[in-house]
Protein backbone atom coordinates (compact mmCIF):
# COMPACT_ATOMS: atom_id res chain seq x y z
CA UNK A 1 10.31 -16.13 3.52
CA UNK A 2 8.81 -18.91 4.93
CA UNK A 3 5.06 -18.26 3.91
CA UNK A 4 6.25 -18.98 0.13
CA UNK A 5 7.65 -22.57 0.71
CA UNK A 6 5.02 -23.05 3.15
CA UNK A 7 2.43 -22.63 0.01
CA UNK A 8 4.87 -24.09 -2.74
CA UNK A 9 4.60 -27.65 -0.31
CA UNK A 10 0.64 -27.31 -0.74
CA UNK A 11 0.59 -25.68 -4.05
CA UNK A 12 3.76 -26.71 -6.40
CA UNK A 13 1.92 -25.97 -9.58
CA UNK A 14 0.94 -22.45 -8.61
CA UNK A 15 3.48 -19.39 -9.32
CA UNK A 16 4.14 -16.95 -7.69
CA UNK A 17 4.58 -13.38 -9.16
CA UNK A 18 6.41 -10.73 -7.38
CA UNK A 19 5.97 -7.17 -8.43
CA UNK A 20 7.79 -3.45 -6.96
CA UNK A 21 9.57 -1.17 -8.31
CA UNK A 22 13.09 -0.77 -8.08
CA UNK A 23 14.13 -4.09 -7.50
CA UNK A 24 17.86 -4.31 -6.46
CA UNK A 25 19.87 -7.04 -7.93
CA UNK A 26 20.18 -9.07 -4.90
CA UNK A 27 16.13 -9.55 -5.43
CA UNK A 28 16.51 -10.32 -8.95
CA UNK A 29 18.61 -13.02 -8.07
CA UNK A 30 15.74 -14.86 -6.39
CA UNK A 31 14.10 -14.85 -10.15
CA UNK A 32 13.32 -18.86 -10.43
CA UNK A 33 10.71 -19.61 -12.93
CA UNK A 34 11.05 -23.71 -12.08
CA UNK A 35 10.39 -23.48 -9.21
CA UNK A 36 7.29 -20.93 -10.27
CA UNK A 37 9.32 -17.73 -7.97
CA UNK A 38 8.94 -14.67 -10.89
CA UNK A 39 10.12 -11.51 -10.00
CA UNK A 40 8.68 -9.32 -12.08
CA UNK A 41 9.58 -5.77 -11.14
CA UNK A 42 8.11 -2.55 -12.07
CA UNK A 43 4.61 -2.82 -12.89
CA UNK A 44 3.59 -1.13 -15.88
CA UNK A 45 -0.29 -1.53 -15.33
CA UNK A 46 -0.77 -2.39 -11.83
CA UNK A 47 -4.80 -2.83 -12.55
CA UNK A 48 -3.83 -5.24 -14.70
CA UNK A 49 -1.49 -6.96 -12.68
CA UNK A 50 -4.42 -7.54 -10.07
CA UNK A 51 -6.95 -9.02 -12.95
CA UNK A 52 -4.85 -11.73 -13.81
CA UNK A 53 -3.99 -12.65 -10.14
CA UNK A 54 -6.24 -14.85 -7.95
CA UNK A 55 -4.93 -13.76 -4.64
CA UNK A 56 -2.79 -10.47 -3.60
CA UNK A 57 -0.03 -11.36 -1.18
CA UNK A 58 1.35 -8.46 1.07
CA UNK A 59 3.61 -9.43 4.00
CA UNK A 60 4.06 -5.94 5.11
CA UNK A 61 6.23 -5.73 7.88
CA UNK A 62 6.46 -2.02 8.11
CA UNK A 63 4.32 0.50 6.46
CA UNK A 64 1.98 3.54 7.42
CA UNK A 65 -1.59 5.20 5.63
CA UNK A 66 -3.15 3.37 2.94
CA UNK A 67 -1.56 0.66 0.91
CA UNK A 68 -1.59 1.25 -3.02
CA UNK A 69 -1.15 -2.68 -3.49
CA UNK A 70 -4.26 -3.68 -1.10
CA UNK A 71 -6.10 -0.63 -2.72
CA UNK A 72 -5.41 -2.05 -6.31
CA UNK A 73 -6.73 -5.33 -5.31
CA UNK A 74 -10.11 -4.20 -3.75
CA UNK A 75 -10.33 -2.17 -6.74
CA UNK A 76 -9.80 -5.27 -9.21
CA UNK A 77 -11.66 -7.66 -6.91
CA UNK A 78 -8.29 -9.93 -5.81
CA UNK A 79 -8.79 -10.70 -2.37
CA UNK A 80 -5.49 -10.68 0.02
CA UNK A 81 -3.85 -12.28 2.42
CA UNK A 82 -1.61 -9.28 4.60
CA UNK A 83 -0.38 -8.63 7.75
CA UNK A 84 -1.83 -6.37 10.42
CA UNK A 85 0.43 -4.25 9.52
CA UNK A 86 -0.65 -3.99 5.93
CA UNK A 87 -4.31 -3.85 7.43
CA UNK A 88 -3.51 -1.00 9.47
CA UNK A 89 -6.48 2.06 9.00
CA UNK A 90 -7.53 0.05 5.76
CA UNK A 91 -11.08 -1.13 6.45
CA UNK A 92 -12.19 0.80 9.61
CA UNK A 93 -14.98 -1.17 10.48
CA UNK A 94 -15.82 -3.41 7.73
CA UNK A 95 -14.51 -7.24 7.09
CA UNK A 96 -11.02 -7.50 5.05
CA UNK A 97 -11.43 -8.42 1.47
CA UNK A 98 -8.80 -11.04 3.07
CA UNK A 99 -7.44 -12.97 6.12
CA UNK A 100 -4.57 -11.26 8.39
CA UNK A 101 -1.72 -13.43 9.32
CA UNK A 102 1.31 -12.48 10.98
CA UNK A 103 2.67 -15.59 11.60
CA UNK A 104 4.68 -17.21 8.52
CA UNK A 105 2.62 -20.84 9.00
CA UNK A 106 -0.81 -19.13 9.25
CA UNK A 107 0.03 -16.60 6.56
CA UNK A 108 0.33 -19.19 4.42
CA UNK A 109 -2.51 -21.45 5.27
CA UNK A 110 -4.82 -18.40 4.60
CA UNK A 111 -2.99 -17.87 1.46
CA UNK A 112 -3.60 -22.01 0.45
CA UNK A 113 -7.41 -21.40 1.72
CA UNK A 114 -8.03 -18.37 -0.16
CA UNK A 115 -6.65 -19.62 -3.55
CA UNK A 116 -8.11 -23.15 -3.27
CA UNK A 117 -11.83 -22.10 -1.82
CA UNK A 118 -13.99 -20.62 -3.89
CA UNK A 119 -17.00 -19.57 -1.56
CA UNK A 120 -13.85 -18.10 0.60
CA UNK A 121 -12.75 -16.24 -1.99
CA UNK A 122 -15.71 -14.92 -3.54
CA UNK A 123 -17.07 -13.24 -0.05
CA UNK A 124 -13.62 -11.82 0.53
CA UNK A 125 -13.67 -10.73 -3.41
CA UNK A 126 -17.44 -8.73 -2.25
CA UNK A 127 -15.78 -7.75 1.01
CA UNK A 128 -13.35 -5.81 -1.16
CA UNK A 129 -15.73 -4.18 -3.25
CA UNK A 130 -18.06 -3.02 -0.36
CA UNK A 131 -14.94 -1.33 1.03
CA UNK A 132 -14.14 0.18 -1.87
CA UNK A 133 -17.61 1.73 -2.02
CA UNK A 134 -18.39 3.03 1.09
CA UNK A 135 -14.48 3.97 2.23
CA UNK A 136 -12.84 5.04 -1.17
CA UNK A 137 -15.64 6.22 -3.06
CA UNK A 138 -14.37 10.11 -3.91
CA UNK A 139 -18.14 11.13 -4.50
CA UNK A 140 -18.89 10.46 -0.32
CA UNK A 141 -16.59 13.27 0.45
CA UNK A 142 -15.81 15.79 -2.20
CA UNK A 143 -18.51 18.15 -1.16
CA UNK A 144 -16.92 18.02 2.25
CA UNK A 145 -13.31 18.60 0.93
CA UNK A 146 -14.59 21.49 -1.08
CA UNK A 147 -16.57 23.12 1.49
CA UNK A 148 -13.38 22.94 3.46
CA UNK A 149 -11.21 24.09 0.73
CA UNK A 150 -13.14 27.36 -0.08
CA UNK A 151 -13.78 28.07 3.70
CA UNK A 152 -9.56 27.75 3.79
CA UNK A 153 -9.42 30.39 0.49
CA UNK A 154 -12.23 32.56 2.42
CA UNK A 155 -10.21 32.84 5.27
CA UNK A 156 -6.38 32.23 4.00
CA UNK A 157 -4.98 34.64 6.65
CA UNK A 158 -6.84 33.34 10.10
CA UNK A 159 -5.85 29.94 8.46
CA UNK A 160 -2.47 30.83 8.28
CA UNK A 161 -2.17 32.22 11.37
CA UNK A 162 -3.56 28.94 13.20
CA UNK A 163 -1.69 26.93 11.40
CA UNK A 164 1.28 26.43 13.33
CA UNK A 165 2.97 23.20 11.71
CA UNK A 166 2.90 25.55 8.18
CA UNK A 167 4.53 28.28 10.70
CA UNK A 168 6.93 25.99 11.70
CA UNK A 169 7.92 24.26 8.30
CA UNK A 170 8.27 28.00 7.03
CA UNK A 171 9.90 29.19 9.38
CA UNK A 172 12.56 26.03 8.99
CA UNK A 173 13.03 26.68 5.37
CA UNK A 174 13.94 30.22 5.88
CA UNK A 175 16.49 29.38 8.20
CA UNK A 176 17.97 26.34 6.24
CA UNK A 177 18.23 28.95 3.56
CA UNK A 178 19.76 31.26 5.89
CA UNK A 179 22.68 28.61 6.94
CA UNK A 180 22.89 27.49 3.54
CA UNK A 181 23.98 31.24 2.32
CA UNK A 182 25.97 31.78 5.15
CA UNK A 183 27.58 28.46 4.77
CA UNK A 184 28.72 29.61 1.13
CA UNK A 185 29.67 32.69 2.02
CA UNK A 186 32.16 31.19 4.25
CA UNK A 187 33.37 28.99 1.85
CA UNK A 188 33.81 31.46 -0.66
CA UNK A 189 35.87 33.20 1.86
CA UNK A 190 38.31 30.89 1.83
């Protein structure tokens, strides 16, 4: 990764943590606390995690829906540096509580600006917390979901019946069931 020795030029006192679960051993490897490269692992308290951090790094290069890591850092007011990708159906309309960078050079300068520039960092900090608030905030649309929830219970059947992706997913199972009994059957045959 380019973006990390990019920043380590600019930035050789500052460390860099990296968190995920399920790290293979080929990751671990890359552990090297001298040169300030930490992998870290599993996360027991992400929230945590995002307090102590200045700025949330998150190269995503593939990904879909929200992003637990960018929502943790909005959440814990750590602004980010990501790729579109990682941006992708995050804010809607509003301003990043970051910079996007997909290339490695300007990932990195974003990442130097954001750590090192305080006014930066505190409008992308508010930039996360506005999102957070008027994208996240469960109380905007729980009377919606439940309104749609008991209209779904009221009318369970006419649901059911115009649901054709459930249809189709049911109808799926049965008959992976179906080849999965005839399947044995034939094998007990022999």
């Amino acid at each position: 990764m380019k973006f990390v020795l990019l920043i380590r030029k600019k930035l050789p006192q500052v460390e860099m943590h990296i968190y995920g679960a399920y790290a293979s051993e080929k990751v671990l490897q890359l552990n090297n606390t001298k040169e300030g490269f930490i992998i870290k692992g599993f996360a027991e308290n992400a929230n945590l995690v995002m307090q102590n951090a200045k700025v949330c790094l998150a190269p995503l290069r593939f990904g879909a829906g929200l992003k637990g890591k960018l929502i943790d850092a909005m959440l814990n007011g750590t602004p980010a540096v990501m790729t579109s990708i990682a941006a992708e159906g995050m804010f809607g309309g509003f301003e990043p509580n970051g910079f996007i960078a997909d290339d490695a050079e300007q990932f990195a300068n974003k990442a130097i600006e954001l750590y090192t520039n305080k006014i930066f960092w505190n409008g992308k900090q508010k930039n996360g917390f506005i999102i957070m608030n008027a994208r996240y905030d469960k109380q905007l649309f729980i009377l919606d979901f439940m309104f749609k929830l008991n209209s779904i219970l009221n009318n369970l059947q006419i649901h059911r019946l115009d649901n054709f992706t459930g249809q189709m997913l049911q109808h799926h199972t049965i008959q992976s069931t179906k080849f999965m009994s005839k399947w044995i059957e034939e094998k007990n045959k022999n």
